[in-house]
N, C-alpha and C. Protein backbone atom coordinates (compact mmCIF):
# COMPACT_ATOMS: atom_id res chain seq x y z
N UNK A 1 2.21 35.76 -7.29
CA UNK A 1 1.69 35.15 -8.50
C UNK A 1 2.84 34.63 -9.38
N UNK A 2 3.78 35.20 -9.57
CA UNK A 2 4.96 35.23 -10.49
C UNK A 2 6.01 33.52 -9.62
N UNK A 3 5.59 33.34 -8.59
CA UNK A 3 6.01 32.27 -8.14
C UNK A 3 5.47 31.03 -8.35
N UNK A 4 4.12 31.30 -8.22
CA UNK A 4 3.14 30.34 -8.51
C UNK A 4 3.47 29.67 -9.88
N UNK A 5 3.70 30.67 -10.83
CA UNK A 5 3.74 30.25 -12.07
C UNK A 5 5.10 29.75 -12.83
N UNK A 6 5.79 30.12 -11.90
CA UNK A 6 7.61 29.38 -11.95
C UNK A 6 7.43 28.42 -11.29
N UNK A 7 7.28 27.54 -9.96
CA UNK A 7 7.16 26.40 -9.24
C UNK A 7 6.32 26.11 -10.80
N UNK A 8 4.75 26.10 -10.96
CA UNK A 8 4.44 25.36 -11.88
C UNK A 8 4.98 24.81 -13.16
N UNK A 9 5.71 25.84 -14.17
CA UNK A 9 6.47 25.91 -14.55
C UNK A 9 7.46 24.65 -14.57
N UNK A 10 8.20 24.80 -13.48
CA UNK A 10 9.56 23.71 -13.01
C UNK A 10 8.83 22.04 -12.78
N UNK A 11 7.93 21.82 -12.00
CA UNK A 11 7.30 20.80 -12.06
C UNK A 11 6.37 20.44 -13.39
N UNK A 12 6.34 20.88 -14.26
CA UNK A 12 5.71 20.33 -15.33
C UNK A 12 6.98 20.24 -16.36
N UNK A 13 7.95 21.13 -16.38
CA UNK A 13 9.00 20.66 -16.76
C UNK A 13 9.23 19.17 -16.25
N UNK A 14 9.89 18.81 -14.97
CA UNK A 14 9.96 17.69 -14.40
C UNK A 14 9.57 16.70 -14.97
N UNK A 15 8.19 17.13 -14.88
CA UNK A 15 7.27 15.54 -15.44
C UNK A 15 7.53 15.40 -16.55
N UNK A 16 7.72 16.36 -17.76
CA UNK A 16 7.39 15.89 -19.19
C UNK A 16 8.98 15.09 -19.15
N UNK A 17 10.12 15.43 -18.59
CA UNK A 17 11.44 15.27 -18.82
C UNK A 17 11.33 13.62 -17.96
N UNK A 18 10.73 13.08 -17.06
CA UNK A 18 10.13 12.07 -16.22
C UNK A 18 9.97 10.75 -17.30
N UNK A 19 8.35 11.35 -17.55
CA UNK A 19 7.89 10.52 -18.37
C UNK A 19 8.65 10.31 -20.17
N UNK A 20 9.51 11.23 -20.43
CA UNK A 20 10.10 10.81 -21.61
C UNK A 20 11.76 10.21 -21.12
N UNK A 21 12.00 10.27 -20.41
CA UNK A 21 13.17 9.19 -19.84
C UNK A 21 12.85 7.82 -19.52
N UNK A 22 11.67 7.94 -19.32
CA UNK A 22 10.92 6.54 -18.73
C UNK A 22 10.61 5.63 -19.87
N UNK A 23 9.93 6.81 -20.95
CA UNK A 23 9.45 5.52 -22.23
C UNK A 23 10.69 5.43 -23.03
N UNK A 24 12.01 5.83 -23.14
CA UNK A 24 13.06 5.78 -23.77
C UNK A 24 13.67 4.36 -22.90
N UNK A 25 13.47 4.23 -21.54
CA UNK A 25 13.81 3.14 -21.43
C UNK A 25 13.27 2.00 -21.44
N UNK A 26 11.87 2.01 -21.88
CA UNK A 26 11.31 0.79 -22.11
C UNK A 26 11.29 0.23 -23.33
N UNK A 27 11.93 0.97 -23.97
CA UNK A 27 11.61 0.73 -25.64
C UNK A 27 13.13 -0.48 -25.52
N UNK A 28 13.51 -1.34 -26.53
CA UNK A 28 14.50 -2.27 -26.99
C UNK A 28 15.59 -1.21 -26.91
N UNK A 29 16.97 -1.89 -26.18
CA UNK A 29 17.84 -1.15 -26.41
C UNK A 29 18.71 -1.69 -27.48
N UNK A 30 18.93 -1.23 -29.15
CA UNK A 30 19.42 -2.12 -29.63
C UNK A 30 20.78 -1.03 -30.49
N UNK A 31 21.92 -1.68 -30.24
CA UNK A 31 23.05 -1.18 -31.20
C UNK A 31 22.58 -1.14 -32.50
N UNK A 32 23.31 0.01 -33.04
CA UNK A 32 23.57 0.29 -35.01
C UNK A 32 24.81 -0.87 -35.12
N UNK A 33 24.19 -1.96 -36.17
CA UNK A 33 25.59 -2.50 -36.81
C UNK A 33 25.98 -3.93 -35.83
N UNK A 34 26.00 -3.75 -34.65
CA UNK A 34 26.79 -4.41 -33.98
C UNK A 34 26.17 -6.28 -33.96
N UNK A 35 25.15 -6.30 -34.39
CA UNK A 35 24.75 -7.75 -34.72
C UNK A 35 23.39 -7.98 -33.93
N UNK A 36 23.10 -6.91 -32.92
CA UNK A 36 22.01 -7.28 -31.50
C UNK A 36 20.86 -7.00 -33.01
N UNK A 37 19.76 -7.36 -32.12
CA UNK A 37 18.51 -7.28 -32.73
C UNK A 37 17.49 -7.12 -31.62
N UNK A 38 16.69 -6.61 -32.10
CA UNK A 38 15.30 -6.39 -31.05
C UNK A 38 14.76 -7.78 -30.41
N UNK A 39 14.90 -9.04 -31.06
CA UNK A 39 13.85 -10.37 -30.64
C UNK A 39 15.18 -11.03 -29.24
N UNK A 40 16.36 -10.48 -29.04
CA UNK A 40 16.99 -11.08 -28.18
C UNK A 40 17.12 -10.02 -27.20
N UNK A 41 16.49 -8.83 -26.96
CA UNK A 41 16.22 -8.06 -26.26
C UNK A 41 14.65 -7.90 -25.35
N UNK A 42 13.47 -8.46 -26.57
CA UNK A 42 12.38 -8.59 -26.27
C UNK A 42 12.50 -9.72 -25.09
N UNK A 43 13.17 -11.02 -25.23
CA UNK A 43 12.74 -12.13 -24.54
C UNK A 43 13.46 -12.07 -23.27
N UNK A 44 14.08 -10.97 -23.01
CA UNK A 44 14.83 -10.47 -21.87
C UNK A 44 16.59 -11.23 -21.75
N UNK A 45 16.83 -11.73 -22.80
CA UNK A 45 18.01 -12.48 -22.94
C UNK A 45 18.88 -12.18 -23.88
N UNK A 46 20.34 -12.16 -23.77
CA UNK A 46 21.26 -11.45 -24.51
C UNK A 46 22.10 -12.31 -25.25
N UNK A 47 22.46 -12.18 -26.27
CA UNK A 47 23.40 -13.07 -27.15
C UNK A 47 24.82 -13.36 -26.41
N UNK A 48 25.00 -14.21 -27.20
CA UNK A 48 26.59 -14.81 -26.48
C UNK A 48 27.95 -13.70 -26.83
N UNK A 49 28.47 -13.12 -25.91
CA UNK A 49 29.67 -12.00 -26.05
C UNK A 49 30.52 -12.40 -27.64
N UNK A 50 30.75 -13.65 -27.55
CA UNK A 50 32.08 -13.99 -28.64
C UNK A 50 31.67 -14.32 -29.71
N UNK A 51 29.87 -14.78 -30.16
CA UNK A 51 29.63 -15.11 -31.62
C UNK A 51 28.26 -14.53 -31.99
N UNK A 52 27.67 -14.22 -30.60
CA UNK A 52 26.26 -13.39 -30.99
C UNK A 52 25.20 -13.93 -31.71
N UNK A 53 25.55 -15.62 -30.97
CA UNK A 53 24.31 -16.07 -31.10
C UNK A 53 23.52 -15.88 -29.85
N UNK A 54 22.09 -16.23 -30.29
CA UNK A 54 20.58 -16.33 -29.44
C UNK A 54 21.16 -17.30 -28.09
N UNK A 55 21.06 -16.74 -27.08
CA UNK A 55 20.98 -17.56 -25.56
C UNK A 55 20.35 -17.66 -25.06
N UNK A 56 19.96 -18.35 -23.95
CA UNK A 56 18.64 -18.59 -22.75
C UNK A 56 19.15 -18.26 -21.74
N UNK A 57 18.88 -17.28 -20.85
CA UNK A 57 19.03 -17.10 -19.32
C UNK A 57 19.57 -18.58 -18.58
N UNK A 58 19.41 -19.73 -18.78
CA UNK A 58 19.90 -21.16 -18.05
C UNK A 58 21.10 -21.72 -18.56
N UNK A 59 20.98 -21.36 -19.94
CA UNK A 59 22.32 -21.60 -20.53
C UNK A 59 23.44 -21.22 -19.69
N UNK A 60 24.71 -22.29 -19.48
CA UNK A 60 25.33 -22.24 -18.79
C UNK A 60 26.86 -21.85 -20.04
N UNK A 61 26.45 -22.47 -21.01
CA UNK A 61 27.94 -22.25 -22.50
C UNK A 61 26.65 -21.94 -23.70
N UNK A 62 27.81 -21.51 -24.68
CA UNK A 62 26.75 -21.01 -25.79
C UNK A 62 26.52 -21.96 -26.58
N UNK A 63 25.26 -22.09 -27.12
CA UNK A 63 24.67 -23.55 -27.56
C UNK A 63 25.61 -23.05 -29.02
N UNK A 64 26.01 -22.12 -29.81
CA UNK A 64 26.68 -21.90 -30.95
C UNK A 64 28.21 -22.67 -30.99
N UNK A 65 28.70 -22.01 -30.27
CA UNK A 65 30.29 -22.05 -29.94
C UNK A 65 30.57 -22.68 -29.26
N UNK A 66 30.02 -23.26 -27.76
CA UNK A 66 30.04 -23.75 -26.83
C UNK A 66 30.98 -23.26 -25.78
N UNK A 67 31.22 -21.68 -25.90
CA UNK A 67 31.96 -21.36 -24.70
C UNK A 67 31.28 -21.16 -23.81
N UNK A 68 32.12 -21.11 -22.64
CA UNK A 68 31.67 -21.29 -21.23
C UNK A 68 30.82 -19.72 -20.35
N UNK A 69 30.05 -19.60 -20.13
CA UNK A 69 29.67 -17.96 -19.91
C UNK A 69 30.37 -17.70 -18.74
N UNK A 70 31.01 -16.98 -18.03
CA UNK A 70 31.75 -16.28 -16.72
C UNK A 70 33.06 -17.43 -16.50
N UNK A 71 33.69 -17.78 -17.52
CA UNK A 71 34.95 -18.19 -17.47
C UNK A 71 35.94 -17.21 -17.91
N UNK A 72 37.69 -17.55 -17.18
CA UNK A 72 38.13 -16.56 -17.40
C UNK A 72 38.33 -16.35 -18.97
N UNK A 73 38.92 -15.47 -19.82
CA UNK A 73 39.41 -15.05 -21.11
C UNK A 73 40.97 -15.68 -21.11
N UNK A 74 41.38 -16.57 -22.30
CA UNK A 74 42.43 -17.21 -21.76
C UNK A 74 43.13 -16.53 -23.20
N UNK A 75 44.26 -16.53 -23.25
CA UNK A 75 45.25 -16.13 -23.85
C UNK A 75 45.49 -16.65 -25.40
């Protein structure tokens, strides 16, 4: 009996620890401070590294600044 109720125990642990890892990652992941915001996280697209403006997944340079995205960092 005393097993029964430890296995149960451990697997309902599991799950609750499951399902609250799960909705922590669906929620917006958004920095304190750092400039991100929830509406460039919602649309599945991330601001530009160097001025943190709004980008589009096709965007090839940032429509702000106009740097180049996956060019090297030049000196």
């Amino acid at each position: 009996m005393l097993e029964l109720v430890t296995t149960a125990s451990i697997i309902t642990a599991l799950a609750v620890y499951a399902v609250r890892h799960l909705r922590s990652q669906t929620s917006p992941f958004v920095f304190d401070g750092s400039g991100w915001s929830e509406e460039y996280l919602e649309t599945g697209d991330l601001p530009c590294p160097w001025c943190q403006a709004p980008t589009r997944e096709a965007d090839q340079a940032c429509p702000s600044c106009s740097r180049v995205f996956g060019s090297p960092i030049s000196p």
